[in-house]
N, C-alpha and C. Protein backbone atom coordinates (compact mmCIF):
# COMPACT_ATOMS: atom_id res chain seq x y z
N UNK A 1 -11.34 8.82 2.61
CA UNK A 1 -10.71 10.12 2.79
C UNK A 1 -10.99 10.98 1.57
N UNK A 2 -11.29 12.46 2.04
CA UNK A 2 -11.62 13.03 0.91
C UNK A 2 -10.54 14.25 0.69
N UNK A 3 -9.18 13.58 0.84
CA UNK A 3 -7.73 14.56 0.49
C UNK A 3 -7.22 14.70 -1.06
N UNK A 4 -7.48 13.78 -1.67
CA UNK A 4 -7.28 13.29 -2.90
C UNK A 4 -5.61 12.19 -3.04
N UNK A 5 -5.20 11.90 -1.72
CA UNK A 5 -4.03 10.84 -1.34
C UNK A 5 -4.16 9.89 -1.23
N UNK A 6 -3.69 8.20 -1.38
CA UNK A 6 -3.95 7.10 -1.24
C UNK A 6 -3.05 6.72 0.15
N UNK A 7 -3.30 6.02 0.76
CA UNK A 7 -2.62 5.57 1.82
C UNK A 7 -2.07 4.23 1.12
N UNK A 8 -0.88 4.31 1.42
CA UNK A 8 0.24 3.55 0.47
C UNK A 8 0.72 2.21 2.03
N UNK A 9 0.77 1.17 2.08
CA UNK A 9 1.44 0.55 3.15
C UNK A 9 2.40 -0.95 2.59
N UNK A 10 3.39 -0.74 2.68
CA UNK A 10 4.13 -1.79 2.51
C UNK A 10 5.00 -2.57 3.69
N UNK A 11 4.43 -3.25 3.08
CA UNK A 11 5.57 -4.60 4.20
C UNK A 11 6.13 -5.54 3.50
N UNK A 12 6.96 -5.86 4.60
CA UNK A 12 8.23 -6.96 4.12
C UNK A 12 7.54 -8.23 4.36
N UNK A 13 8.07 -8.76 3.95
CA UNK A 13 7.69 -10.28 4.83
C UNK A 13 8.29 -10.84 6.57
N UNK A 14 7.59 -11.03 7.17
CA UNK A 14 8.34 -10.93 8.45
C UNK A 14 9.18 -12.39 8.38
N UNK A 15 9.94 -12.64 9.22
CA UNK A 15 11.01 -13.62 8.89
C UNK A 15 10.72 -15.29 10.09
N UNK A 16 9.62 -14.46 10.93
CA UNK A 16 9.25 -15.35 12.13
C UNK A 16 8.50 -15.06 12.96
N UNK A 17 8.28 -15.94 13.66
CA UNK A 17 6.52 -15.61 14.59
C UNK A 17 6.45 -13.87 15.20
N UNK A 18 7.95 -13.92 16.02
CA UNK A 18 7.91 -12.76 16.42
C UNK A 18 7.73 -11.40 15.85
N UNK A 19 8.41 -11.02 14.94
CA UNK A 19 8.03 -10.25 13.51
C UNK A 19 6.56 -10.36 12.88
N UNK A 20 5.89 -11.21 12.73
CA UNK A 20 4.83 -11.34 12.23
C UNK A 20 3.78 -10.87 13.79
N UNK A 21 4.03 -10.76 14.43
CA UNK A 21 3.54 -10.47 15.72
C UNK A 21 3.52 -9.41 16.08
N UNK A 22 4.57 -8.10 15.69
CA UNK A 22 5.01 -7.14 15.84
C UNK A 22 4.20 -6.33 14.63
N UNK A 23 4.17 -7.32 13.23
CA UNK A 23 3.71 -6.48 12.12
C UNK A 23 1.82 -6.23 12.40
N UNK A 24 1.42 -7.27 12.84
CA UNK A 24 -0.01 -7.45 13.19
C UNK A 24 -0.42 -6.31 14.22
N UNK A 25 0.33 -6.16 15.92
CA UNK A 25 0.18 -5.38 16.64
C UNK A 25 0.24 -3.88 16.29
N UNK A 26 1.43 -3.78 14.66
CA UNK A 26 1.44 -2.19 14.58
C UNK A 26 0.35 -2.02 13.77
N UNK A 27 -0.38 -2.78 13.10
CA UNK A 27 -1.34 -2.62 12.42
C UNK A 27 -2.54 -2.59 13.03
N UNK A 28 -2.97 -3.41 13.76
CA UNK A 28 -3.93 -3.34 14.98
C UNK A 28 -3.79 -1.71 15.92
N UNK A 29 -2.88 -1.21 16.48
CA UNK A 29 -3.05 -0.01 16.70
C UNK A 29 -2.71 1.12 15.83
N UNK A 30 -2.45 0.75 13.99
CA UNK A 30 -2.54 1.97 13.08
C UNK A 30 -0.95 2.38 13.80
N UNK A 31 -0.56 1.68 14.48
CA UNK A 31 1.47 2.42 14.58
C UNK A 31 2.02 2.08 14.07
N UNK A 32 2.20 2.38 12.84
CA UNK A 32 3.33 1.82 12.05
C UNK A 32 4.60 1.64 12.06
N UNK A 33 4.79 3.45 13.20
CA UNK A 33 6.28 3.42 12.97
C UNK A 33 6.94 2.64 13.98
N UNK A 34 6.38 1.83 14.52
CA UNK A 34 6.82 1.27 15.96
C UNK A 34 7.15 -0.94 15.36
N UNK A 35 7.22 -1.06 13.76
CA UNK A 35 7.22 -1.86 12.94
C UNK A 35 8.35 -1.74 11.81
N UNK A 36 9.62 -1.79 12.59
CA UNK A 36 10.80 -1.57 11.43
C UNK A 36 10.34 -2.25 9.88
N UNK A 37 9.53 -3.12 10.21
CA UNK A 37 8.81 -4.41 8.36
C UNK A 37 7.73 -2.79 7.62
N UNK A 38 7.10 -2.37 8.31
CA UNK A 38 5.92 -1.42 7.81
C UNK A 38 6.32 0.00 7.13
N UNK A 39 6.22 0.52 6.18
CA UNK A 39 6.07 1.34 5.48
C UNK A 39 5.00 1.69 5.15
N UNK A 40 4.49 3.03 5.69
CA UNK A 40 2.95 3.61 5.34
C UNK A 40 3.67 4.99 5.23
N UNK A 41 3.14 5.91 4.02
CA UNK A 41 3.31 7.12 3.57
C UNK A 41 1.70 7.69 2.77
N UNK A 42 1.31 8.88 2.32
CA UNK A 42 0.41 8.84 1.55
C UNK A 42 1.35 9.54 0.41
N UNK A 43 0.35 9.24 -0.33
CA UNK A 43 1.17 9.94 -1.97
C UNK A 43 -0.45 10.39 -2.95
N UNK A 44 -0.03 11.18 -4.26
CA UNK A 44 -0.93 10.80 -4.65
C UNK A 44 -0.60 10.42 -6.17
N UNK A 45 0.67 10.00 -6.39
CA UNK A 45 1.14 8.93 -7.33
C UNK A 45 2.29 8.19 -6.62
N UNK A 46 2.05 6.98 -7.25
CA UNK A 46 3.18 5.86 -6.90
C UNK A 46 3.72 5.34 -8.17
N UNK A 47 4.71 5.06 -8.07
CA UNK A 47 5.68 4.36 -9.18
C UNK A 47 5.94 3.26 -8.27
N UNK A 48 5.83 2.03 -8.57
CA UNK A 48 6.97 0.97 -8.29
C UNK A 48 7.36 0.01 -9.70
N UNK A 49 8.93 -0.04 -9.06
CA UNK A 49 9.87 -1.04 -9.93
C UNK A 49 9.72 -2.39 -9.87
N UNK A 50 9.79 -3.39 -10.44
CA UNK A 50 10.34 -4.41 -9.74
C UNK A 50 10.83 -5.45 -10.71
N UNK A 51 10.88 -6.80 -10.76
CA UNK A 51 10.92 -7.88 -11.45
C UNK A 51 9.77 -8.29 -12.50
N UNK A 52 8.75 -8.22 -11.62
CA UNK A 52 7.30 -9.13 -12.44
C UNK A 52 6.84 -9.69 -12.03
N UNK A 53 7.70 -10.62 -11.11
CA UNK A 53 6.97 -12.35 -10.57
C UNK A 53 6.38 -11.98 -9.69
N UNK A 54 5.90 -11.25 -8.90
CA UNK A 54 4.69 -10.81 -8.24
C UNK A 54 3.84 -10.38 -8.05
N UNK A 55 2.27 -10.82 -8.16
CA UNK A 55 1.08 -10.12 -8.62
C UNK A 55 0.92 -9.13 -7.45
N UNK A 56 0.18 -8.07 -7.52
CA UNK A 56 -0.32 -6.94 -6.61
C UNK A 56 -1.64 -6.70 -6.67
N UNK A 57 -2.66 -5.77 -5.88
CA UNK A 57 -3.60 -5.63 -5.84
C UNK A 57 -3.74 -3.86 -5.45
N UNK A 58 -4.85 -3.71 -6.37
CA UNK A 58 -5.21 -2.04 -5.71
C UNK A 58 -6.89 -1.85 -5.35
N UNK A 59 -7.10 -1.63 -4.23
CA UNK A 59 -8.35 -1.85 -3.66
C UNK A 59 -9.03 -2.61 -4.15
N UNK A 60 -7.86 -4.10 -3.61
CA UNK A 60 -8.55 -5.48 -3.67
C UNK A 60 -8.76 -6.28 -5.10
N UNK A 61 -8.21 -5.28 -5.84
CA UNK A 61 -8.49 -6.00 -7.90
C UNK A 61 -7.33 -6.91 -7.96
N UNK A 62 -6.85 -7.69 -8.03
CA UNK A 62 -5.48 -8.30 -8.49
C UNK A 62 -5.17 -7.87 -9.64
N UNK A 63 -3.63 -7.76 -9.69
CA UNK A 63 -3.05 -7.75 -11.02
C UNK A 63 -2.46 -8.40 -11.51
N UNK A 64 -1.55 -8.48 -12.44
CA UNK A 64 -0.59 -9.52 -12.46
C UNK A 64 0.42 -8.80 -12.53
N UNK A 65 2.01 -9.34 -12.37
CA UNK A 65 3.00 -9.21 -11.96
C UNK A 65 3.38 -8.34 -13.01
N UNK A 66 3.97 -6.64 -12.98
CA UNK A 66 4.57 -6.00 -14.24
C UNK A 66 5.84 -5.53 -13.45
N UNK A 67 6.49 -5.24 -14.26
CA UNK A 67 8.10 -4.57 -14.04
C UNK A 67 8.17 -3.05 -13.50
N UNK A 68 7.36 -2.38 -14.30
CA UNK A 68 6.61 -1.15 -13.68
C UNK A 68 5.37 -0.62 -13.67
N UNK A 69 4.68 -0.49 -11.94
CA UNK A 69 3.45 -0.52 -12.24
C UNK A 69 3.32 1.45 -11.47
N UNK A 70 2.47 2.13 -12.43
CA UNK A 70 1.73 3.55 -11.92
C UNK A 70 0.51 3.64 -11.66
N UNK A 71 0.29 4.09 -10.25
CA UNK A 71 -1.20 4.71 -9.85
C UNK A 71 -0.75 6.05 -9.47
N UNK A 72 -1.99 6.75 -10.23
CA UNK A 72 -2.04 8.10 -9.44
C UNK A 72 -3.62 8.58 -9.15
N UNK A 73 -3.83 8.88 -8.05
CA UNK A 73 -4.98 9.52 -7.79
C UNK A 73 -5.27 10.36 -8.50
N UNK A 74 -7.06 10.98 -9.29
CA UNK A 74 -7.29 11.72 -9.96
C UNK A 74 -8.06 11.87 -9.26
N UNK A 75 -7.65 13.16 -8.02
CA UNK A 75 -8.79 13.70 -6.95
C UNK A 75 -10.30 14.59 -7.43
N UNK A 76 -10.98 13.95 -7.24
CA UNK A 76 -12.83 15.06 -8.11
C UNK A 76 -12.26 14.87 -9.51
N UNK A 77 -12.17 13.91 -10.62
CA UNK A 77 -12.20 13.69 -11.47
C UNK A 77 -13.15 13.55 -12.36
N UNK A 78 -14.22 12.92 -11.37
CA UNK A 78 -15.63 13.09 -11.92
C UNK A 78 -16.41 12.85 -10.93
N UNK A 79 -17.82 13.45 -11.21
CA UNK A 79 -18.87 13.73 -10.40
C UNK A 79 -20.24 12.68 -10.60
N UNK A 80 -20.39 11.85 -9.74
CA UNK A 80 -21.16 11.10 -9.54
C UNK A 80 -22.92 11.40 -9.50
N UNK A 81 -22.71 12.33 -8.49
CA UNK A 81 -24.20 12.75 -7.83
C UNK A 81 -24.25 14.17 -7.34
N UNK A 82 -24.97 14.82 -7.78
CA UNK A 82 -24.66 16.52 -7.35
C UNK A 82 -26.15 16.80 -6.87
């Protein structure tokens, strides 16, 4: 996408087959909102809080677990190929 927004999607952990069934199908047709577990918004900064003990990933890099982690999109920041 060339908006300068990240598509943000969070989920819960589903609790059982059925839930995990529901989270897969809203994802398979991109409906999120039809997935009480799914949270998709765009932004073009995120803050999250948390503990630590859980590593994260941002287009696929792992991280390791921080207390507070910031991304913000820097839309045309720099120019590759003109």
């Amino acid at each position: 996408m060339a908006d300068g927004l990240f598509e943000v999607m969070l989920v819960s952990s589903p609790k059982d087959l059925g839930q995990l069934t529901e989270c897969l199908t809203a994802v398979q047709k991109q409906q999120y909102d039809n997935c009480a577990m799914i949270t998709f918004r765009t932004a073009k900064q995120i803050r999250v809080y948390c503990d630590g003990s859980f590593n994260w990933t941002l287009d696929g890099e792992m991280e390791p677990g921080k207390v507070q982690v910031e991304v913000e999109n820097l839309h045309r920041a720099i120019s590759l190929m003109k």
